[in-house]
C-alpha atoms as a PDB file:
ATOM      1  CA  UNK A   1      42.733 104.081-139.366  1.00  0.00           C
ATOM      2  CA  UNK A   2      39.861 102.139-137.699  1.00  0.00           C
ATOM      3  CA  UNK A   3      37.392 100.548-140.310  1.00  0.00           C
ATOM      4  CA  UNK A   4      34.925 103.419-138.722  1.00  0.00           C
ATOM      5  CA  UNK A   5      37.689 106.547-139.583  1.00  0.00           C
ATOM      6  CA  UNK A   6      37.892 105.248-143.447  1.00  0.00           C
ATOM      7  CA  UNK A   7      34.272 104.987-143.926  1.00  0.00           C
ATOM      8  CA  UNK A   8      33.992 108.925-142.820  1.00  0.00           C
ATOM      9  CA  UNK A   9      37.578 109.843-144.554  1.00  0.00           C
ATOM     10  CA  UNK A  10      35.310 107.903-147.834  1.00  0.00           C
ATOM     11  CA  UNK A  11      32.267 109.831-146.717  1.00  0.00           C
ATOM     12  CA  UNK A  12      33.909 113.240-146.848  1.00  0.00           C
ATOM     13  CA  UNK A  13      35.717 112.987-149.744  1.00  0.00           C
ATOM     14  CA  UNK A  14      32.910 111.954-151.641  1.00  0.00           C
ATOM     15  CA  UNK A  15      30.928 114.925-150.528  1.00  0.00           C
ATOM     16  CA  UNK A  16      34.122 116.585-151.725  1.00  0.00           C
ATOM     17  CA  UNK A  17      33.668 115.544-154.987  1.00  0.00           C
ATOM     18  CA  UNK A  18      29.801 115.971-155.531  1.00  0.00           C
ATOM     19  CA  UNK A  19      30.400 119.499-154.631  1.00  0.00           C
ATOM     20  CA  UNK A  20      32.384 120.037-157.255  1.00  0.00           C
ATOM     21  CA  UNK A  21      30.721 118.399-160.055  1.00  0.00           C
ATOM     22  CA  UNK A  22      29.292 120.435-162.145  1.00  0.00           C
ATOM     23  CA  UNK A  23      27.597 118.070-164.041  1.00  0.00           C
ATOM     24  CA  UNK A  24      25.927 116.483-160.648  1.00  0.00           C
ATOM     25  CA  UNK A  25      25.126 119.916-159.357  1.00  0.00           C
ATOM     26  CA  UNK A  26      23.510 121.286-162.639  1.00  0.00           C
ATOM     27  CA  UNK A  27      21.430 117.825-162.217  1.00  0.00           C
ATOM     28  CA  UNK A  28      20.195 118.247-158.571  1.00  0.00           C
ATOM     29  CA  UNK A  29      19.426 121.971-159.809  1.00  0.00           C
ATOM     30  CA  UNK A  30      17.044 121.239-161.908  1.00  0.00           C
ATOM     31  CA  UNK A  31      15.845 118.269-160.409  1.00  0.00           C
ATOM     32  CA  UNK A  32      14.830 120.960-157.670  1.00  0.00           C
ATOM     33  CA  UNK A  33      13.263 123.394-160.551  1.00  0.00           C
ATOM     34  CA  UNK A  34      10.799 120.273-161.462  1.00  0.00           C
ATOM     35  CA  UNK A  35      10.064 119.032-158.026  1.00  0.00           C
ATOM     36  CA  UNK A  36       8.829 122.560-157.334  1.00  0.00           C
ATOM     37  CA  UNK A  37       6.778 122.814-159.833  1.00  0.00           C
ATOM     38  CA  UNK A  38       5.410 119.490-159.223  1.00  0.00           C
ATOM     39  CA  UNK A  39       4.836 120.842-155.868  1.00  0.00           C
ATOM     40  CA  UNK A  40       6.938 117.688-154.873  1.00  0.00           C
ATOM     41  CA  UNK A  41       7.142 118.406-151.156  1.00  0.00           C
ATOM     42  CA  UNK A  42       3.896 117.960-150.493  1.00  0.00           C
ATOM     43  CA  UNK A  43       3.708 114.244-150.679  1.00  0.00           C
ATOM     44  CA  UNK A  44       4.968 113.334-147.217  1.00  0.00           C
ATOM     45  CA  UNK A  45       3.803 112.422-143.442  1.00  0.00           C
ATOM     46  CA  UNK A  46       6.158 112.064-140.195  1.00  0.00           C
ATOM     47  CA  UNK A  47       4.416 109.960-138.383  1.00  0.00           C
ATOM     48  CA  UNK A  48       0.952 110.604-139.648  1.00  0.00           C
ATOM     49  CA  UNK A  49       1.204 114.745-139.801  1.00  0.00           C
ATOM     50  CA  UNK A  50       1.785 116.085-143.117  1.00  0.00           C
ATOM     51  CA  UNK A  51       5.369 117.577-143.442  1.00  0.00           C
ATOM     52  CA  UNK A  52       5.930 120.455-146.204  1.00  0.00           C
ATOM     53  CA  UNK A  53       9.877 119.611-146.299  1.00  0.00           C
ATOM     54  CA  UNK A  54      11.947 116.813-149.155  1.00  0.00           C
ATOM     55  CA  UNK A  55      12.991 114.103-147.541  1.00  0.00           C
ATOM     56  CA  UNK A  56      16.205 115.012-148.060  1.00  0.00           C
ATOM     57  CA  UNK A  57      16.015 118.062-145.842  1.00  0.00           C
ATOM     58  CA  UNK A  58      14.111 115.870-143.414  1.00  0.00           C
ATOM     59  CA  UNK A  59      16.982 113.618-142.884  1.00  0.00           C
ATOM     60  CA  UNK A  60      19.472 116.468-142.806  1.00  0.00           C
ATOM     61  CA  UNK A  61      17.528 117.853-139.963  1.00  0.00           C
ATOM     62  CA  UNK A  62      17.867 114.108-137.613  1.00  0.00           C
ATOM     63  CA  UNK A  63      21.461 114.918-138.412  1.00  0.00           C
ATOM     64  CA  UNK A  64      21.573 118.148-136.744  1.00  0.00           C
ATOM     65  CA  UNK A  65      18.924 117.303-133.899  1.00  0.00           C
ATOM     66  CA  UNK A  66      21.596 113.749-133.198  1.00  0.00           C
ATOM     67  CA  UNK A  67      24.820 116.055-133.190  1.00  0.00           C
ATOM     68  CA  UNK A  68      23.899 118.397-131.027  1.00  0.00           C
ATOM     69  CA  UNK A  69      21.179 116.894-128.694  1.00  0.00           C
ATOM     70  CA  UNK A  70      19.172 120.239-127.897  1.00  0.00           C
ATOM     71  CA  UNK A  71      16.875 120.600-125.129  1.00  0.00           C
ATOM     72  CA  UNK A  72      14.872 122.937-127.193  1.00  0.00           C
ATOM     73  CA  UNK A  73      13.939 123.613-130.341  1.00  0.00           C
ATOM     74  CA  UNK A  74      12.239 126.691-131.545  1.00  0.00           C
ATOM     75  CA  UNK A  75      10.645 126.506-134.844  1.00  0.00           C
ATOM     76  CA  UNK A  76       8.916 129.460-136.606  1.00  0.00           C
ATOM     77  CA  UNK A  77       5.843 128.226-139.160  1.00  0.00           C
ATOM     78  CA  UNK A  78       3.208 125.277-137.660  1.00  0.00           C
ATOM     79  CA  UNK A  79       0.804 124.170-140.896  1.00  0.00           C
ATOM     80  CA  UNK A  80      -0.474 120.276-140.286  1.00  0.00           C
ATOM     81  CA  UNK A  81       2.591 119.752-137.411  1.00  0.00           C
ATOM     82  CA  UNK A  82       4.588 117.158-139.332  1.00  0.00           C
ATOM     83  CA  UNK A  83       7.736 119.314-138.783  1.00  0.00           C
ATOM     84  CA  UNK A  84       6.955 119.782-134.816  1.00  0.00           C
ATOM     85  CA  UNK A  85       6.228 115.937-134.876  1.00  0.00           C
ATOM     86  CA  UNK A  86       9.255 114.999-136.658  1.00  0.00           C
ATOM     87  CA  UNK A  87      11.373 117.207-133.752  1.00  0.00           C
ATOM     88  CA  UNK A  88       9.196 115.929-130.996  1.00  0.00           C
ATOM     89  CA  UNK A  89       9.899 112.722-132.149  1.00  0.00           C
ATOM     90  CA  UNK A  90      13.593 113.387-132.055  1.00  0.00           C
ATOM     91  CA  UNK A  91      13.674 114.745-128.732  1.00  0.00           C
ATOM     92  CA  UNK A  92      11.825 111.608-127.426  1.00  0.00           C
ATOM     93  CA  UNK A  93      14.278 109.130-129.596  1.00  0.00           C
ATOM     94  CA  UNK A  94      17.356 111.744-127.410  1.00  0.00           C
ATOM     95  CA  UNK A  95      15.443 111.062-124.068  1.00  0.00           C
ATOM     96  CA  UNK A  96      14.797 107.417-124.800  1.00  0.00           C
ATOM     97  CA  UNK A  97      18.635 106.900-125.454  1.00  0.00           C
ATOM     98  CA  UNK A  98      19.696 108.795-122.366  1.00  0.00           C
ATOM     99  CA  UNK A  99      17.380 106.415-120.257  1.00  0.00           C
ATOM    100  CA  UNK A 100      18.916 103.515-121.771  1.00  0.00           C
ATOM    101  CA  UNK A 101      22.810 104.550-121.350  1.00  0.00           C
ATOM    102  CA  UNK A 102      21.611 105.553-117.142  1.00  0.00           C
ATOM    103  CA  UNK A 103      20.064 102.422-117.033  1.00  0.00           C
ATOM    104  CA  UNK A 104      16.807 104.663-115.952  1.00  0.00           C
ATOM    105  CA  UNK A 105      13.281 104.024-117.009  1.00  0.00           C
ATOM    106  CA  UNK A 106      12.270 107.233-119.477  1.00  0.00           C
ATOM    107  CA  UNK A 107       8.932 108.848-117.765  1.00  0.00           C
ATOM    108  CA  UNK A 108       7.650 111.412-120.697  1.00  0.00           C
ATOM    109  CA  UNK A 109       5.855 113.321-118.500  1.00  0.00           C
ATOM    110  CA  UNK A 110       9.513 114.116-116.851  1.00  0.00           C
ATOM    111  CA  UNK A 111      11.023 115.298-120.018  1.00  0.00           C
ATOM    112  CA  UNK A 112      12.282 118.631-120.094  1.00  0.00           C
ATOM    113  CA  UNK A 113      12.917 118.437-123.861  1.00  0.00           C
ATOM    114  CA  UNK A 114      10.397 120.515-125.796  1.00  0.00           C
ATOM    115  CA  UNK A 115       9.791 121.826-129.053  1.00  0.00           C
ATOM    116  CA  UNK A 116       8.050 125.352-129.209  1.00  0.00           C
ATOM    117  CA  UNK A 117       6.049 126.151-132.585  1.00  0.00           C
ATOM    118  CA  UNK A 118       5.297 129.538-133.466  1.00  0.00           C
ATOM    119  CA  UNK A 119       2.636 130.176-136.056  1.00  0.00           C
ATOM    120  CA  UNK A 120       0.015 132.949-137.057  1.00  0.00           C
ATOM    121  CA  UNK A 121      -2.717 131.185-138.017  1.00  0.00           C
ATOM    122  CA  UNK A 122      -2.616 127.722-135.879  1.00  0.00           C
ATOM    123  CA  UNK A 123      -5.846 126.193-138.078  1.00  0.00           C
ATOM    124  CA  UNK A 124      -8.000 124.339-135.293  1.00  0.00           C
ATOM    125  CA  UNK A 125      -8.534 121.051-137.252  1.00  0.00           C
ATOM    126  CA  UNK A 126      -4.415 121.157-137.223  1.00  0.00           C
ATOM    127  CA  UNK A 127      -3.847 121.923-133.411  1.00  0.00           C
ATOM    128  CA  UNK A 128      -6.491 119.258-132.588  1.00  0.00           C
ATOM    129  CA  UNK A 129      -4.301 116.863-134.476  1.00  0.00           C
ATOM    130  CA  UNK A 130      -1.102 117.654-132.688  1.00  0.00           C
ATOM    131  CA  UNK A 131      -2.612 117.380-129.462  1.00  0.00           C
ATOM    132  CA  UNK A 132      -3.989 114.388-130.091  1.00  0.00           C
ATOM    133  CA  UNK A 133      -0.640 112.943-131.430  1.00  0.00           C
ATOM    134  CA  UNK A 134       1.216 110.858-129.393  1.00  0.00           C
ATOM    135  CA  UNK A 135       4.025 112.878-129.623  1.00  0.00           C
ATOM    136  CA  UNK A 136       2.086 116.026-128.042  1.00  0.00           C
ATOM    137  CA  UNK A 137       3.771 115.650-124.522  1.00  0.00           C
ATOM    138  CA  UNK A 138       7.258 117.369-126.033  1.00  0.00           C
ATOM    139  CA  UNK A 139       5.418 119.949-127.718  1.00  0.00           C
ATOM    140  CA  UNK A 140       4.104 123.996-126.856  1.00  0.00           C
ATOM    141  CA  UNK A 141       2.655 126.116-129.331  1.00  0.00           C
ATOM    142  CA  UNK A 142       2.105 129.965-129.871  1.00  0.00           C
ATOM    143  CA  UNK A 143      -0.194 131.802-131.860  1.00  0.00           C
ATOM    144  CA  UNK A 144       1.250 134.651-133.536  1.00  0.00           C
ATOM    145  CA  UNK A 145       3.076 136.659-135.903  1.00  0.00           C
ATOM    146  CA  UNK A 146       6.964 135.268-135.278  1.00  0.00           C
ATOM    147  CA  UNK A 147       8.095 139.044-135.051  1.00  0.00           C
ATOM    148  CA  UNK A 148       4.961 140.647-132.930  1.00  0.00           C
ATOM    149  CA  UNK A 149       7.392 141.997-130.186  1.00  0.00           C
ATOM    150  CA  UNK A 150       4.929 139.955-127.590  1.00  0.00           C
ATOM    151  CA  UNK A 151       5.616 136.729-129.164  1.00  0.00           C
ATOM    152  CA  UNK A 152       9.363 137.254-129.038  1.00  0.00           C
ATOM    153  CA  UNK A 153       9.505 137.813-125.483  1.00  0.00           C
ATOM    154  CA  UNK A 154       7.041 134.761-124.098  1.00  0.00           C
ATOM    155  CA  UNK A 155       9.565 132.904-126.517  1.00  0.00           C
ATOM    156  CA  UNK A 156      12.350 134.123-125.162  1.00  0.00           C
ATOM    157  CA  UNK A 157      11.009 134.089-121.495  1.00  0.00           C
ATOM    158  CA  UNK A 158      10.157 129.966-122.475  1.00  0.00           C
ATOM    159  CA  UNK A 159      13.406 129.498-123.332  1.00  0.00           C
ATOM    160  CA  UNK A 160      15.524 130.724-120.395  1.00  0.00           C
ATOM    161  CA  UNK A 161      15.533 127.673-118.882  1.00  0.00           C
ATOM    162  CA  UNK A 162      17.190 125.971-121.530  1.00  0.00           C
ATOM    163  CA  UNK A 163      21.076 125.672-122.108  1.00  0.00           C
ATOM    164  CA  UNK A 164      21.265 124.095-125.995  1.00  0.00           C
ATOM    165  CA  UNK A 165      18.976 125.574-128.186  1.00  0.00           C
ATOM    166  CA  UNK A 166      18.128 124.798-131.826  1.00  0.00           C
ATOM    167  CA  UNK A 167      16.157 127.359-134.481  1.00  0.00           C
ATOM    168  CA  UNK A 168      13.981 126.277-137.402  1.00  0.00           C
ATOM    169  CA  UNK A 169      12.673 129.220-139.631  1.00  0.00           C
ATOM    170  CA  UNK A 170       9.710 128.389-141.966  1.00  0.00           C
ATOM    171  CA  UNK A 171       6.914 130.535-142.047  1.00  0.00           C
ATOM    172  CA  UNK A 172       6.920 134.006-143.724  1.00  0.00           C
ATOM    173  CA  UNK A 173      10.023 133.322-146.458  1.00  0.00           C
ATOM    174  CA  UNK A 174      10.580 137.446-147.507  1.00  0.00           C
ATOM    175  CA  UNK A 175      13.899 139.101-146.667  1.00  0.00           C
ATOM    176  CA  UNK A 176      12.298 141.143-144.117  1.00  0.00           C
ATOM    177  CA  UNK A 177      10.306 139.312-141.890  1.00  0.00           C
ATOM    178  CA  UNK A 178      13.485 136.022-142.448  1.00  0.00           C
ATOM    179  CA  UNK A 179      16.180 139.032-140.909  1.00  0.00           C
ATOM    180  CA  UNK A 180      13.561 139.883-138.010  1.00  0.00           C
ATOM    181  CA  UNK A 181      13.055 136.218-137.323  1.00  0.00           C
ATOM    182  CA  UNK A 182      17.135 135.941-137.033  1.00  0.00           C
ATOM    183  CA  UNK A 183      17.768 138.995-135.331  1.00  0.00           C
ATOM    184  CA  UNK A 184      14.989 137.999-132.608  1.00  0.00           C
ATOM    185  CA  UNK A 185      15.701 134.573-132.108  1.00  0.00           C
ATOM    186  CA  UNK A 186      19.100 133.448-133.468  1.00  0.00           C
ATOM    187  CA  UNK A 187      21.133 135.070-129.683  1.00  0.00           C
ATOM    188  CA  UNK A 188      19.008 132.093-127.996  1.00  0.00           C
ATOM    189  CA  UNK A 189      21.036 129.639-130.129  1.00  0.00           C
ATOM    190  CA  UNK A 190      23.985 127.686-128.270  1.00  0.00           C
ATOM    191  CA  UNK A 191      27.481 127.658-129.363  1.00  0.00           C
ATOM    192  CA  UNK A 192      28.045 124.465-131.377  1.00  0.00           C
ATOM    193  CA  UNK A 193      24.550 124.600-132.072  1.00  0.00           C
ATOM    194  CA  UNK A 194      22.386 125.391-135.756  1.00  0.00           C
ATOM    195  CA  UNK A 195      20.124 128.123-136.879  1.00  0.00           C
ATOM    196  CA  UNK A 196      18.038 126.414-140.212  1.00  0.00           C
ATOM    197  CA  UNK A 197      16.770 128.560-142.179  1.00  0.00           C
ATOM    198  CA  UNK A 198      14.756 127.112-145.028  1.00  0.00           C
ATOM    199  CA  UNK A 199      13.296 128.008-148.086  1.00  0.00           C
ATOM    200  CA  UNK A 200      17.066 129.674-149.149  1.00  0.00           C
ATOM    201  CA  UNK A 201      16.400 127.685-152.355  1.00  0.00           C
ATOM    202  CA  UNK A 202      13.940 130.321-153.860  1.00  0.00           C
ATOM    203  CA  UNK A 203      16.556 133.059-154.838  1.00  0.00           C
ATOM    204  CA  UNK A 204      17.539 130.020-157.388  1.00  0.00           C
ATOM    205  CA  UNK A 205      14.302 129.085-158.675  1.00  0.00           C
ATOM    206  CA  UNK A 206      12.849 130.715-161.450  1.00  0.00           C
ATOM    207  CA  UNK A 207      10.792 133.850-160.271  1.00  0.00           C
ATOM    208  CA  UNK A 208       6.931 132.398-161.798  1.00  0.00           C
ATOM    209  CA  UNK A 209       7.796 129.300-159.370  1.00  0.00           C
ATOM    210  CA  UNK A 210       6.545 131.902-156.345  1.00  0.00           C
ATOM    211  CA  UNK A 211       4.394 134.330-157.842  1.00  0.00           C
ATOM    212  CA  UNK A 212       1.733 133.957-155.755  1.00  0.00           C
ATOM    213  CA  UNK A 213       3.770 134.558-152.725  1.00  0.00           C
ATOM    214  CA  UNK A 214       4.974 138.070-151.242  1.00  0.00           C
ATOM    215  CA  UNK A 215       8.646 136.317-151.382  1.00  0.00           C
ATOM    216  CA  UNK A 216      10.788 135.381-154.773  1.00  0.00           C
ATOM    217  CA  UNK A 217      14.102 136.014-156.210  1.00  0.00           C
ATOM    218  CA  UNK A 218      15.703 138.843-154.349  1.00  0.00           C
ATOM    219  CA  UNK A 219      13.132 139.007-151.623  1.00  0.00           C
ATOM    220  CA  UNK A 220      13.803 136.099-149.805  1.00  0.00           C
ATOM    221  CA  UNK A 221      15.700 133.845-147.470  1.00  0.00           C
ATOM    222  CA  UNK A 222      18.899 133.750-148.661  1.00  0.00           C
ATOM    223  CA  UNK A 223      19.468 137.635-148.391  1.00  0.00           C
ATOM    224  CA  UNK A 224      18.124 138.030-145.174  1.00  0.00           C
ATOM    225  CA  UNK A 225      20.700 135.286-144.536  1.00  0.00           C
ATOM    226  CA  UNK A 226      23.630 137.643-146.086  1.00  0.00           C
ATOM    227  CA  UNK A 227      22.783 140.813-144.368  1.00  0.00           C
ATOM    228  CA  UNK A 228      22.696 139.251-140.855  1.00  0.00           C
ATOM    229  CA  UNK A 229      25.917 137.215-141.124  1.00  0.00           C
ATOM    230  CA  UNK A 230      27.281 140.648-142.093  1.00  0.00           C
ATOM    231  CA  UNK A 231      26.624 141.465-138.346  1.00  0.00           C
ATOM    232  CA  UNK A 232      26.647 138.357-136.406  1.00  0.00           C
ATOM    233  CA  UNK A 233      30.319 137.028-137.210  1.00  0.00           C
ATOM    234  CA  UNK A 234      29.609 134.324-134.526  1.00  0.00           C
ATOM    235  CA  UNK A 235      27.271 132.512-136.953  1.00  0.00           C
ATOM    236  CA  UNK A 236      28.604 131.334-139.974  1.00  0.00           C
ATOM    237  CA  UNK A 237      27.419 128.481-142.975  1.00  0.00           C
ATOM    238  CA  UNK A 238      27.631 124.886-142.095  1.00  0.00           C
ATOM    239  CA  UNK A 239      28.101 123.952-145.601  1.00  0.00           C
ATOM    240  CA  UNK A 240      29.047 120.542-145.122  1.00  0.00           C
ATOM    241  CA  UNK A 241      25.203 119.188-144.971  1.00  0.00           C
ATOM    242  CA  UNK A 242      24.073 120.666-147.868  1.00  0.00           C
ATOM    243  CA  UNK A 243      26.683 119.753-150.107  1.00  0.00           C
ATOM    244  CA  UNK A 244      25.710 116.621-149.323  1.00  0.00           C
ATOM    245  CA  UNK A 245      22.135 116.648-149.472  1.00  0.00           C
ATOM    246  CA  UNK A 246      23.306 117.948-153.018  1.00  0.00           C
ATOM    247  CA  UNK A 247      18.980 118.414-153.924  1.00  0.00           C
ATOM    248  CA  UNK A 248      17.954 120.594-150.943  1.00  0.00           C
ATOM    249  CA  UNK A 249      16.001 123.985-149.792  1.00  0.00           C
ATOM    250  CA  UNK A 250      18.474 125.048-147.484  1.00  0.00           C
ATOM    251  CA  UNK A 251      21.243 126.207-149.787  1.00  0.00           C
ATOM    252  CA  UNK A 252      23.306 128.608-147.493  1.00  0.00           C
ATOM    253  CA  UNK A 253      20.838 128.730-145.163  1.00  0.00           C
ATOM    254  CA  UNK A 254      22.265 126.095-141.938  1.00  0.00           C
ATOM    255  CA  UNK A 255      23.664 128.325-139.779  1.00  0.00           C
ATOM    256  CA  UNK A 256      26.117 127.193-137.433  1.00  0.00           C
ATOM    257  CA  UNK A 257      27.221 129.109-134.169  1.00  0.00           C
ATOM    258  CA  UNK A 258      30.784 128.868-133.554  1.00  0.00           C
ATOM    259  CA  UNK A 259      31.275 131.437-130.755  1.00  0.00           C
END
């Protein structure tokens, strides 16, 4: 093997083996427990927009984003924009690389790469800021509930033109409104391509940890993530990136389309 081929055969079978440590797992678990308590997420910026996600998850995301180089992404749930920012920033990072490789000066304004954010309450202190950031020129937004049937079809009409499609889900986190968000959006996804659905961490927290919330233990994510693989057999779990991001909110929820 090439010094490249043992470095991944090391890297696998290391993820291999933190999946089934018990002792490591049981650690990351409740590692998780305290950060959310701790409110832990909170803490970050991508590039100057506050982003509601562990750094861990962030960096599992560029993975995704780099393997499968979509020309859109569709993300459900706006707040500041750090998560739009860190996928517009990703989509200019694709476009920058693609000029360099054609030998081609990258125009921004000529970009067909965009990320579409879908919120129902886009505050106007928080689209000011995202307009204003430099990253703005990838990015549309939409106002509105993620399942009003009027939202689904200008998203669906936006995406038509596109042929590799990506889907973040992180607004509303109950089992409901998580199954309509897949069953409306999940078809535009691309074979070879990812459906993320976050948040699938809370049917493992302890239920006070989202009390305040309409979602918790056995209203949440991670069901609506059960009941729609049940009837989409060409989306299954892409468990390889969690096991390795080991501490992580997407526990069974990266989606991968394989037909």
């Amino acid at each position: 093997m090439t010094p490249i081929e043992t470095f991944e055969a090391e890297r696998r079978l290391r993820v291999q083996q933190n999946r089934s440590d018990t002792e490591f797992q049981s650690l990351s678990r409740s590692w998780l427990e305290a950060a959310f308590r701790r409110k832990y997420s909170y803490s970050f910026t991508w590039l100057g927009r506050p982003i509601i996600q562990f750094p861990q998850d962030i960096v599992g995301v560029q993975e995704l984003i780099w393997e499968t180089k979509p020309d859109l992404i569709v993300e459900t749930g706006i707040a500041h924009g750090g998560s739009l920012i860190l996928s517009a920033s990703m989509l200019a990072l694709l476009d920058l690389c693609e000029a360099i490789e054609s030998g081609t000066m990258m125009n921004p304004s000529e970009s067909r790469r965009r990320v579409l954010g879908i919120d129902v309450d886009i505050r106007p202190h928080n689209r000011a800021a995202i307009e204003a950031h430099p990253m703005a020129g990838w990015i549309e937004m939409v106002e509105g509930s993620s399942i009003d049937p009027r939202v689904i079809a200008q998203v669906s009409s936006r995406a038509a033109g596109y042929s590799r499609i990506m889907l973040l889900l992180d607004s509303n986190h109950t089992h409901q409104h998580v199954l309509a968000e897949l069953e409306a959006y999940a078809r535009l996804v691309c074979a070879g391509s990812y459906c993320v659905v976050f948040d699938t961490c809370i049917e493992d927290m302890p239920p006070e940890l989202s009390s305040d919330r309409p979602w918790g233990p056995g209203n949440g994510p991670k069901g609506a993530v059960a009941e729609f693989l049940r009837g989409h057999p060409e989306f299954e779990i892409a468990s390889e990136l969690c096991d390795k991001l080991s501490i992580t909110c997407l526990p069974g929820g990266v989606l991968k389309r394989v037909s």
